[in-house]
PDB file of N, CA and C in Angstrom:
ATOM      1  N   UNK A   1     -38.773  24.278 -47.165  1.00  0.00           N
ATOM      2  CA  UNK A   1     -38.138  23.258 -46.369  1.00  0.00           C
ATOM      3  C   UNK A   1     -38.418  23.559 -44.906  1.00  0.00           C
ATOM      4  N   UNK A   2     -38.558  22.398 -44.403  1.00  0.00           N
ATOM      5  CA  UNK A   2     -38.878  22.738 -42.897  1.00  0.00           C
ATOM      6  C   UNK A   2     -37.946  22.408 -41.915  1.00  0.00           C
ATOM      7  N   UNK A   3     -37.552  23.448 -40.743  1.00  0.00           N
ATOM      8  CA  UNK A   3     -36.929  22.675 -40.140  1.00  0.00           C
ATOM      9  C   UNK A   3     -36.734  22.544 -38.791  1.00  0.00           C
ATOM     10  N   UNK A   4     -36.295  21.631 -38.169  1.00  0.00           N
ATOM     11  CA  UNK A   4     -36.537  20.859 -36.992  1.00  0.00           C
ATOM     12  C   UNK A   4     -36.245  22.016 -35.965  1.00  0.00           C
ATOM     13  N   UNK A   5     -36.861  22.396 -35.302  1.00  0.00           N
ATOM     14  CA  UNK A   5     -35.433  23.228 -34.064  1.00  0.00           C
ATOM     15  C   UNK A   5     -35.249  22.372 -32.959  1.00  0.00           C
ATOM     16  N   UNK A   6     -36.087  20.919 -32.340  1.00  0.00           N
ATOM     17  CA  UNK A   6     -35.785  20.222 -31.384  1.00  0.00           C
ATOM     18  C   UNK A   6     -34.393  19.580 -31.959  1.00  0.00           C
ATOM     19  N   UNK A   7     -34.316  19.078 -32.855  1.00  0.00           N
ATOM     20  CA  UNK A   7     -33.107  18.213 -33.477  1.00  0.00           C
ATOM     21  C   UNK A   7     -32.178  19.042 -34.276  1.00  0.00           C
ATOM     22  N   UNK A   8     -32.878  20.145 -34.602  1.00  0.00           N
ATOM     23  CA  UNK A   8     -31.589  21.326 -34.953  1.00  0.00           C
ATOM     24  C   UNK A   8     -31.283  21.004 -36.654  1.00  0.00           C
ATOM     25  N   UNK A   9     -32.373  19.888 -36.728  1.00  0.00           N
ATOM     26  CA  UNK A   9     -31.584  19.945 -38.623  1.00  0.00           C
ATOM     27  C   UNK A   9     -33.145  19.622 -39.801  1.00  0.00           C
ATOM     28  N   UNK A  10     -32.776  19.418 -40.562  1.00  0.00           N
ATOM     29  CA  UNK A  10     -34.510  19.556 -41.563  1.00  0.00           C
ATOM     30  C   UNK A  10     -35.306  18.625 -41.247  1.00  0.00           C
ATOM     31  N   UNK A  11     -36.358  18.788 -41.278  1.00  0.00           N
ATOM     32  CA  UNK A  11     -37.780  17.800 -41.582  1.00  0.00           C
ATOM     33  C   UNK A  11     -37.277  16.094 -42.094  1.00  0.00           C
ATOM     34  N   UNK A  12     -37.752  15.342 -41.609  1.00  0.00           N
ATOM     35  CA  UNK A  12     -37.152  13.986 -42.122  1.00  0.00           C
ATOM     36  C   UNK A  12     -38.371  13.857 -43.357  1.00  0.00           C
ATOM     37  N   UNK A  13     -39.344  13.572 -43.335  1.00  0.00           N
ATOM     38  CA  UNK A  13     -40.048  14.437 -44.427  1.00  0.00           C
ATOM     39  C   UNK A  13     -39.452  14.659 -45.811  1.00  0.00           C
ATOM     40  N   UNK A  14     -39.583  16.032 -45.374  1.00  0.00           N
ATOM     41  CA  UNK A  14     -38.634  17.020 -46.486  1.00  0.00           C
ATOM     42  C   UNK A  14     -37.460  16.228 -46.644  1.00  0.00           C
ATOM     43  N   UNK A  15     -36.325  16.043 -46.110  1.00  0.00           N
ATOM     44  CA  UNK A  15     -35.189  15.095 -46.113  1.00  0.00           C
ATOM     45  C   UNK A  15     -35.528  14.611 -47.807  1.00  0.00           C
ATOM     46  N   UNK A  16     -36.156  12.899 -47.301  1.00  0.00           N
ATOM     47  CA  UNK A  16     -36.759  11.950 -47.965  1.00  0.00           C
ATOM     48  C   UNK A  16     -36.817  12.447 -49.403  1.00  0.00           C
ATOM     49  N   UNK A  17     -37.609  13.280 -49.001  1.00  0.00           N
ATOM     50  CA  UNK A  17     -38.314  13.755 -51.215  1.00  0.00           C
ATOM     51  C   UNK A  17     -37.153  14.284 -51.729  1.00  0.00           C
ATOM     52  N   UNK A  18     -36.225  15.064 -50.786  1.00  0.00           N
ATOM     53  CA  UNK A  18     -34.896  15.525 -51.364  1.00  0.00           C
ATOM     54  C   UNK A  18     -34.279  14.723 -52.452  1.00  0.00           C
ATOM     55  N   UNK A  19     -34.142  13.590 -50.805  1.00  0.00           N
ATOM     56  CA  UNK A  19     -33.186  12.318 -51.212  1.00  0.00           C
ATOM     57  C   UNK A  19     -33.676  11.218 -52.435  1.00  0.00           C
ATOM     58  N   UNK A  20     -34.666  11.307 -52.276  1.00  0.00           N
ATOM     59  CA  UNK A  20     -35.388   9.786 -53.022  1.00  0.00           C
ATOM     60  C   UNK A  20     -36.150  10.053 -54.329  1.00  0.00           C
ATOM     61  N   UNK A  21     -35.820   9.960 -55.589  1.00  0.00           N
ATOM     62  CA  UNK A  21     -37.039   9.579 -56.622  1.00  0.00           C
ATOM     63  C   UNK A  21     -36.816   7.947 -57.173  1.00  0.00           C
ATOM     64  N   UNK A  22     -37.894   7.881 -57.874  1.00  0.00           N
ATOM     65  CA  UNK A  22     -38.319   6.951 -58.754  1.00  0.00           C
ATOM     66  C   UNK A  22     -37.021   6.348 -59.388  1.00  0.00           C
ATOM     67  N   UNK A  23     -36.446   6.990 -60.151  1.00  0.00           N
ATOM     68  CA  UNK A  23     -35.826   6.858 -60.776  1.00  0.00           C
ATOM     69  C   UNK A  23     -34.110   6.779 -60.069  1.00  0.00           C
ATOM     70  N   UNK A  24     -34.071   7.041 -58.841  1.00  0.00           N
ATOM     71  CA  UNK A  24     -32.703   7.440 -58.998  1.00  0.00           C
ATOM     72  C   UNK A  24     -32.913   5.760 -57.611  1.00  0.00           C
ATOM     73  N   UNK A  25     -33.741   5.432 -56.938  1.00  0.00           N
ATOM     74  CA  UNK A  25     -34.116   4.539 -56.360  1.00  0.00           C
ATOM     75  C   UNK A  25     -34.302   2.906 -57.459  1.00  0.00           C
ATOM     76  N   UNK A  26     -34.626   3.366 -58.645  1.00  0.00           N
ATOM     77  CA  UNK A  26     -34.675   2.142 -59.216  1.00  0.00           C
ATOM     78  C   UNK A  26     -33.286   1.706 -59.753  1.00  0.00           C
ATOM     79  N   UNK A  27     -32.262   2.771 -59.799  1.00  0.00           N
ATOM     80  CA  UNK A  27     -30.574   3.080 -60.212  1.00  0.00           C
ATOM     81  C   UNK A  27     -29.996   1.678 -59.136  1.00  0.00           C
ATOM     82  N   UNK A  28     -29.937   2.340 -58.165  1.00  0.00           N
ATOM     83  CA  UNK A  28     -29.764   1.614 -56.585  1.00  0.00           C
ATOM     84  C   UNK A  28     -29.953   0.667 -56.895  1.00  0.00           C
ATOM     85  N   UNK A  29     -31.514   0.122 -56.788  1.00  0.00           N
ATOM     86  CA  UNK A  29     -31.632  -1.869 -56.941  1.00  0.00           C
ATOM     87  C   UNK A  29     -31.159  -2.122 -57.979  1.00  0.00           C
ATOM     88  N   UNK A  30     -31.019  -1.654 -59.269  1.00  0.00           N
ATOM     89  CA  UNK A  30     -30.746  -2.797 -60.172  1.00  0.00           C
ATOM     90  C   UNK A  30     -28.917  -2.888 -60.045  1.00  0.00           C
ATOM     91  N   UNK A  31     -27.775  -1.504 -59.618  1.00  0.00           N
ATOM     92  CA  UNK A  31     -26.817  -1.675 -59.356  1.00  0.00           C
ATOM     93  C   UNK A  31     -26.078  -2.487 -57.938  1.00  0.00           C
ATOM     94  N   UNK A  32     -27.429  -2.431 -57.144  1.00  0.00           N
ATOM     95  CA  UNK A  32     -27.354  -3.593 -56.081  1.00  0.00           C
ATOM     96  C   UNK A  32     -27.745  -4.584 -56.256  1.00  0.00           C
ATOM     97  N   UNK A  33     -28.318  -5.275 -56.910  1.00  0.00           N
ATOM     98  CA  UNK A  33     -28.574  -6.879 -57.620  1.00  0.00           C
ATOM     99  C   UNK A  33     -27.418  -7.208 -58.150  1.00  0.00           C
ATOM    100  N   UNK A  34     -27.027  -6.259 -58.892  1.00  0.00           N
ATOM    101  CA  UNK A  34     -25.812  -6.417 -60.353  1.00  0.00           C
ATOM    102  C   UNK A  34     -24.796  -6.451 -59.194  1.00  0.00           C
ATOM    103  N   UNK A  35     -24.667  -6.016 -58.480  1.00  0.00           N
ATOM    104  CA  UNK A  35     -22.715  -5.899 -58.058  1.00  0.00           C
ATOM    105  C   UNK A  35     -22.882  -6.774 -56.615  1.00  0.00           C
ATOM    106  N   UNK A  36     -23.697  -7.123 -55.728  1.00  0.00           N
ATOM    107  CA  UNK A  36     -23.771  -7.688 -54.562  1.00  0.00           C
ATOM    108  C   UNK A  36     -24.617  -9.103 -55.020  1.00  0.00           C
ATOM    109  N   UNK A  37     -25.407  -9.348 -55.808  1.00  0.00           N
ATOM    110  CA  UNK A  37     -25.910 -10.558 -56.852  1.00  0.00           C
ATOM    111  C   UNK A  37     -27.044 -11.250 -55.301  1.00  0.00           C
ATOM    112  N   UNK A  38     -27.214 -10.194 -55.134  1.00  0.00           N
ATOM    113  CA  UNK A  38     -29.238  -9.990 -54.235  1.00  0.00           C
ATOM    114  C   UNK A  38     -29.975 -10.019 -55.134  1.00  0.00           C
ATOM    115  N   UNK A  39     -31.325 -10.828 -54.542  1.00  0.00           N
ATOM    116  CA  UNK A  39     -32.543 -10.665 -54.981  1.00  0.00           C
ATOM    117  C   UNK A  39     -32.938  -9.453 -55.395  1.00  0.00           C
ATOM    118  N   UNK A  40     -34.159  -9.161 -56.079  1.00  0.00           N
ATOM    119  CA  UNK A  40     -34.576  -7.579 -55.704  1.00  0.00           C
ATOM    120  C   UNK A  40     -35.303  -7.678 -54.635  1.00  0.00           C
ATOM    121  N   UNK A  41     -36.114  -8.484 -54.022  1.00  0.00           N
ATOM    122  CA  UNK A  41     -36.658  -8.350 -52.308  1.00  0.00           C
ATOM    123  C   UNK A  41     -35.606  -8.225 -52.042  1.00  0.00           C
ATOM    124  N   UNK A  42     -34.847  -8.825 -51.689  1.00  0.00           N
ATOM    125  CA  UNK A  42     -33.727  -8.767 -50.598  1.00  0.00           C
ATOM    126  C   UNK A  42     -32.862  -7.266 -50.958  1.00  0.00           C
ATOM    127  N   UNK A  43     -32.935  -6.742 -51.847  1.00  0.00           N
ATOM    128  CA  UNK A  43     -32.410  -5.555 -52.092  1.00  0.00           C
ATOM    129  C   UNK A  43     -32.745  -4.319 -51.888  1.00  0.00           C
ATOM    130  N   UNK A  44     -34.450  -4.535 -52.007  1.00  0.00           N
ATOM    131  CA  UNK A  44     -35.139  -3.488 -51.580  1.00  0.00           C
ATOM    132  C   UNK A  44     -35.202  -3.143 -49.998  1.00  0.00           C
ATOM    133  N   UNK A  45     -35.012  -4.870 -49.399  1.00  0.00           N
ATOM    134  CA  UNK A  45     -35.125  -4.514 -47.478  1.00  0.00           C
ATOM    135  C   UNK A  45     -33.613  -3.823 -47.432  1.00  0.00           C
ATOM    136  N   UNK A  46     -32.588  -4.176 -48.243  1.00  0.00           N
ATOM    137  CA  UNK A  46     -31.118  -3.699 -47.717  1.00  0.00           C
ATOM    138  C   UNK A  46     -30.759  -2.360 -47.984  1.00  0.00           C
ATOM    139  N   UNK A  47     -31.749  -1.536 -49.137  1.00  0.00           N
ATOM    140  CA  UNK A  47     -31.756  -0.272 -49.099  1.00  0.00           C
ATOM    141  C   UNK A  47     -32.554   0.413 -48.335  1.00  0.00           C
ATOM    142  N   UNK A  48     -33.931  -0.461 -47.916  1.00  0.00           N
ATOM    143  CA  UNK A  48     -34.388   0.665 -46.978  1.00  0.00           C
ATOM    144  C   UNK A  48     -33.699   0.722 -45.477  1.00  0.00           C
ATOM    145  N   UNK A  49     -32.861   0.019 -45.087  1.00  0.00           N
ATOM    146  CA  UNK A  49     -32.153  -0.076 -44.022  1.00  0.00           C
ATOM    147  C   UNK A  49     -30.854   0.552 -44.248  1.00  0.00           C
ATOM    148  N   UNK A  50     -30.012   0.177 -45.300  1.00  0.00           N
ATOM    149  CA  UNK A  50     -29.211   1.347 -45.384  1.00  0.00           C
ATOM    150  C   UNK A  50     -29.308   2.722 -45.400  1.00  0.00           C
ATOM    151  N   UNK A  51     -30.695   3.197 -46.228  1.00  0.00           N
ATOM    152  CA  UNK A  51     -30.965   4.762 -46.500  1.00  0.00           C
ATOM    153  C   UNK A  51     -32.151   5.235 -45.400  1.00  0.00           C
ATOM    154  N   UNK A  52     -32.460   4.413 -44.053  1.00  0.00           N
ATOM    155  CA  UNK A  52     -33.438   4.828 -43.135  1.00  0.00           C
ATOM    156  C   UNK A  52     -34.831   5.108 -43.901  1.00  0.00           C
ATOM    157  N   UNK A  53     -35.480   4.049 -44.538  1.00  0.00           N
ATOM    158  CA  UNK A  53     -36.677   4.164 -45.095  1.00  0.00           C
ATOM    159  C   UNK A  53     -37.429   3.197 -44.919  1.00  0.00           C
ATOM    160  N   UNK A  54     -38.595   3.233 -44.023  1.00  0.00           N
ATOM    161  CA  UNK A  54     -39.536   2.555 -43.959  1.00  0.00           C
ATOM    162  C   UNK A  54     -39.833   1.660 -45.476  1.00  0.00           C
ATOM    163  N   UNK A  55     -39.906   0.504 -44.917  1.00  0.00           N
ATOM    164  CA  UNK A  55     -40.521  -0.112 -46.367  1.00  0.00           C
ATOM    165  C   UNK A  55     -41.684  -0.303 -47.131  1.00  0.00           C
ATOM    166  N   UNK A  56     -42.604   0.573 -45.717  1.00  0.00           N
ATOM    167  CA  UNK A  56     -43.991   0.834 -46.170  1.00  0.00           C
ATOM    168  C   UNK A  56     -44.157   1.875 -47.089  1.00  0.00           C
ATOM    169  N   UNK A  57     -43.005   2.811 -46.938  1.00  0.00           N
ATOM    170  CA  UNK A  57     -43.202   4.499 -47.739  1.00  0.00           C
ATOM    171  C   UNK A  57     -42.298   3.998 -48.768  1.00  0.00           C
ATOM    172  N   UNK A  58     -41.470   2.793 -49.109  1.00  0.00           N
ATOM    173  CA  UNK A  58     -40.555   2.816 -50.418  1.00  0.00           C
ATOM    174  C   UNK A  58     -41.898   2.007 -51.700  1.00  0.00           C
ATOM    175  N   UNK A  59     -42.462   2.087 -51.399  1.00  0.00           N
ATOM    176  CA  UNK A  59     -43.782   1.913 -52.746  1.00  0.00           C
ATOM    177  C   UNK A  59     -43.567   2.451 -53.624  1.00  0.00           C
ATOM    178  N   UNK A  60     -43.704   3.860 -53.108  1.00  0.00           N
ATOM    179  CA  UNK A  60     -43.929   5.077 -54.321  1.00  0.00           C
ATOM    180  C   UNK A  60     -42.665   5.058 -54.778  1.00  0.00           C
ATOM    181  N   UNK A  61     -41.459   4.679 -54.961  1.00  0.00           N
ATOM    182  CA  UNK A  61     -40.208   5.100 -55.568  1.00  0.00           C
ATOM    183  C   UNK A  61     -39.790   3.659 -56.270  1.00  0.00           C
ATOM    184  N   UNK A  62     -40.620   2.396 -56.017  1.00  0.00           N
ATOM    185  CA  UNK A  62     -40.405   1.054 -57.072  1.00  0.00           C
ATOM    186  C   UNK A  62     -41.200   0.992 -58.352  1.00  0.00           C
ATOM    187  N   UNK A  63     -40.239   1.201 -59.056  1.00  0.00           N
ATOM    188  CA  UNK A  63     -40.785   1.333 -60.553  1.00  0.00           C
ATOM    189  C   UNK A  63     -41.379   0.086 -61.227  1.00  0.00           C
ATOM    190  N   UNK A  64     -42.683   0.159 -62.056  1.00  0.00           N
ATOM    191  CA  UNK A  64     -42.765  -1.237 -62.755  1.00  0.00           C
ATOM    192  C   UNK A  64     -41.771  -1.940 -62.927  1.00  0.00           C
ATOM    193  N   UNK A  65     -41.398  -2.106 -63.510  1.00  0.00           N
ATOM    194  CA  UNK A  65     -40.366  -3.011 -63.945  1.00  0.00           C
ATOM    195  C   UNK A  65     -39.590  -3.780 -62.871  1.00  0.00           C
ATOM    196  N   UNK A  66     -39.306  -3.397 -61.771  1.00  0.00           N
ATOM    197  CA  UNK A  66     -38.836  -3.395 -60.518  1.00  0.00           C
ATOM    198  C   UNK A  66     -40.174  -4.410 -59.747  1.00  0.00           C
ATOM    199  N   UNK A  67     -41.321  -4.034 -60.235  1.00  0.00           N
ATOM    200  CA  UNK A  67     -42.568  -4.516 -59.175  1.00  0.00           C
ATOM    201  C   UNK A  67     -42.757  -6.143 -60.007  1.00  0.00           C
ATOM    202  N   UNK A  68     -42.279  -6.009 -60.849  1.00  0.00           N
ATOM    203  CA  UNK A  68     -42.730  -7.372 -61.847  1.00  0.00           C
ATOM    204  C   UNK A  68     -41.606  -8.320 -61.504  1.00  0.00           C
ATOM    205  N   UNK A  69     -40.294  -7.822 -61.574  1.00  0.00           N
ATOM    206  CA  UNK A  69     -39.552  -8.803 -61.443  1.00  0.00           C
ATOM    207  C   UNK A  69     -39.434  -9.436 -59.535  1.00  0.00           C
ATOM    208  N   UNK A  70     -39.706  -8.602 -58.944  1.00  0.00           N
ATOM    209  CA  UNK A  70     -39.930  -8.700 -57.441  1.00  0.00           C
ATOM    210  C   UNK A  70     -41.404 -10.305 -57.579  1.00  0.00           C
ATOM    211  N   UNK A  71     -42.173  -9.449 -58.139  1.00  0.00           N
ATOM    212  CA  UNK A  71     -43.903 -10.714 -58.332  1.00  0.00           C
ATOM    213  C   UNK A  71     -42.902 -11.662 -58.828  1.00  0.00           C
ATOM    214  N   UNK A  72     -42.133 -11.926 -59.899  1.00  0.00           N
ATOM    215  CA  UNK A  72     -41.908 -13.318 -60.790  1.00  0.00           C
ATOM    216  C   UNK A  72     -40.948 -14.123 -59.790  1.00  0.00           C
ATOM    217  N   UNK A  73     -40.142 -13.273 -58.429  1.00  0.00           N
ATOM    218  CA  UNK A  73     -39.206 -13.876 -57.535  1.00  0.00           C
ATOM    219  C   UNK A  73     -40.471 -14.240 -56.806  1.00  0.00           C
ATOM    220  N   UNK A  74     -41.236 -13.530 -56.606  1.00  0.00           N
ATOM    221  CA  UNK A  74     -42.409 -14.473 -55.162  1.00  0.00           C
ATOM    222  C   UNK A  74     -42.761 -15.475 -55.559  1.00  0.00           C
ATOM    223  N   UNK A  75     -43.298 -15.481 -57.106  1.00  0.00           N
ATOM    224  CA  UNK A  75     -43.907 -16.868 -57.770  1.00  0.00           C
ATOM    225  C   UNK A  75     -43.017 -17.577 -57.593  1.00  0.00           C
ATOM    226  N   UNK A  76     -41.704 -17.766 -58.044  1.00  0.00           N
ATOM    227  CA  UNK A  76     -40.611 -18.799 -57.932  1.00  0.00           C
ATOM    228  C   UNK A  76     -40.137 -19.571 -57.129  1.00  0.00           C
ATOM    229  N   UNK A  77     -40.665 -18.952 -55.612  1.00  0.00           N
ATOM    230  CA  UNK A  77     -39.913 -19.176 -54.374  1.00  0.00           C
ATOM    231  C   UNK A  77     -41.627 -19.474 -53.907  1.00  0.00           C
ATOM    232  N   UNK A  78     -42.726 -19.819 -54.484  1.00  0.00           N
ATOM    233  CA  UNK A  78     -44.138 -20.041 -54.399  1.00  0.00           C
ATOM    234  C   UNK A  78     -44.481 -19.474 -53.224  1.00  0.00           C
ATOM    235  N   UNK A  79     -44.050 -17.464 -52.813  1.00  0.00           N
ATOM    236  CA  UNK A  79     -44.671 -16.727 -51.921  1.00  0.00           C
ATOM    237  C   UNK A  79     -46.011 -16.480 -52.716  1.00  0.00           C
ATOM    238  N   UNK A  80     -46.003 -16.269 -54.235  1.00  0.00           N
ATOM    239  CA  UNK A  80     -47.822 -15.863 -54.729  1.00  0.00           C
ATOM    240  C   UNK A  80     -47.794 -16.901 -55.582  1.00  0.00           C
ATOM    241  N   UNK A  81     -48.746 -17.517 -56.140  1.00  0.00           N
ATOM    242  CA  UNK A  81     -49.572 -17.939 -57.199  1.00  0.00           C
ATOM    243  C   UNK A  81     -49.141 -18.474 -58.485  1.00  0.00           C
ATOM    244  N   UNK A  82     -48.338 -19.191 -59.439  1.00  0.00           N
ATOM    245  CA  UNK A  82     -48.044 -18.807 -60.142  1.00  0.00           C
ATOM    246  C   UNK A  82     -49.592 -18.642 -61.187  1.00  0.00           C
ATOM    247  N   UNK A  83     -48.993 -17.499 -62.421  1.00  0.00           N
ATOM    248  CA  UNK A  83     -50.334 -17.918 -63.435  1.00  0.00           C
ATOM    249  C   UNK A  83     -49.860 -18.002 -64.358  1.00  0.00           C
ATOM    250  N   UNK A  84     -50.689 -18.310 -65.575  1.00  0.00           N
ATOM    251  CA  UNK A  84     -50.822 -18.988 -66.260  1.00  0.00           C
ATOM    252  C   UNK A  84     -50.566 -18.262 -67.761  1.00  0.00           C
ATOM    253  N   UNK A  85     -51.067 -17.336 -67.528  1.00  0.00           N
ATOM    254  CA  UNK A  85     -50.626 -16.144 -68.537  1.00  0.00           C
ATOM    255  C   UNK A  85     -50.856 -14.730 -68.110  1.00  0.00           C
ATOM    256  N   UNK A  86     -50.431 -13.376 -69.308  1.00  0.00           N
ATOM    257  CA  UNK A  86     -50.325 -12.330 -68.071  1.00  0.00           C
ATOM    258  C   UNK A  86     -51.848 -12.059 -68.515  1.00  0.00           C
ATOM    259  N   UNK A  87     -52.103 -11.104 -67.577  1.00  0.00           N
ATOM    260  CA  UNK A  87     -53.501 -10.455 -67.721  1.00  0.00           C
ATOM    261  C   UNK A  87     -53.742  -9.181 -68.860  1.00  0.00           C
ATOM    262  N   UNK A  88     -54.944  -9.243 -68.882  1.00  0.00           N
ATOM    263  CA  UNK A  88     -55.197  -8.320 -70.401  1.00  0.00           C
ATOM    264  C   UNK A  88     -55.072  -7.080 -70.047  1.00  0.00           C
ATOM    265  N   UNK A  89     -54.055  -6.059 -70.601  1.00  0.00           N
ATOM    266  CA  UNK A  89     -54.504  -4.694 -70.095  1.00  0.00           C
ATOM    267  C   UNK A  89     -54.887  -3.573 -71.263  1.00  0.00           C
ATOM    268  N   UNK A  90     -56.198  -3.813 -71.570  1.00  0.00           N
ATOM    269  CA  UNK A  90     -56.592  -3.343 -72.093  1.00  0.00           C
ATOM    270  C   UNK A  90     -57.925  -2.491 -71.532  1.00  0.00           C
TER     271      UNK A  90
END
């Protein structure tokens, strides 16, 4: 762990990975959709502003499932594309 001596307290960095996984971040949105009845966009900007996280670095901690239903709100609200069927992943 690293730590700051200008600011006197840890690495914001280090902080972050402490604070944040995958899993305990995907907890958050779906209990903030469920109890405040937000979007998941709109949930994801209200956690990275509550928990001081860039929304460029909250990528890595949105789980599939989380990334799909976010795409099916853009289609709906016609921010992307809709299609037509899903794609092959094979």
């Amino acid at each position: 762990m690293k730590v700051d001596f200008q600011m006197g307290g840890v690495d914001s960095s280090q902080q972050e990975s402490n604070f944040m996984n995958k899993k305990k971040f995907t907890k958050m949105v779906e209990d903030c959709v469920r109890t405040k009845s937000m979007t998941y966009m709109d949930t994801v900007v209200y956690l990275c502003e509550q928990n001081n996280l860039e929304i460029e670095d909250v990528k890595k901690y949105i789980a599939i499932s989380i990334k799909e239903k976010i795409e099916f709100e853009a289609m709906k609200l016609n921010f992307l594309q809709k299609s037509e069927s899903l794609p092959n992943t094979k």
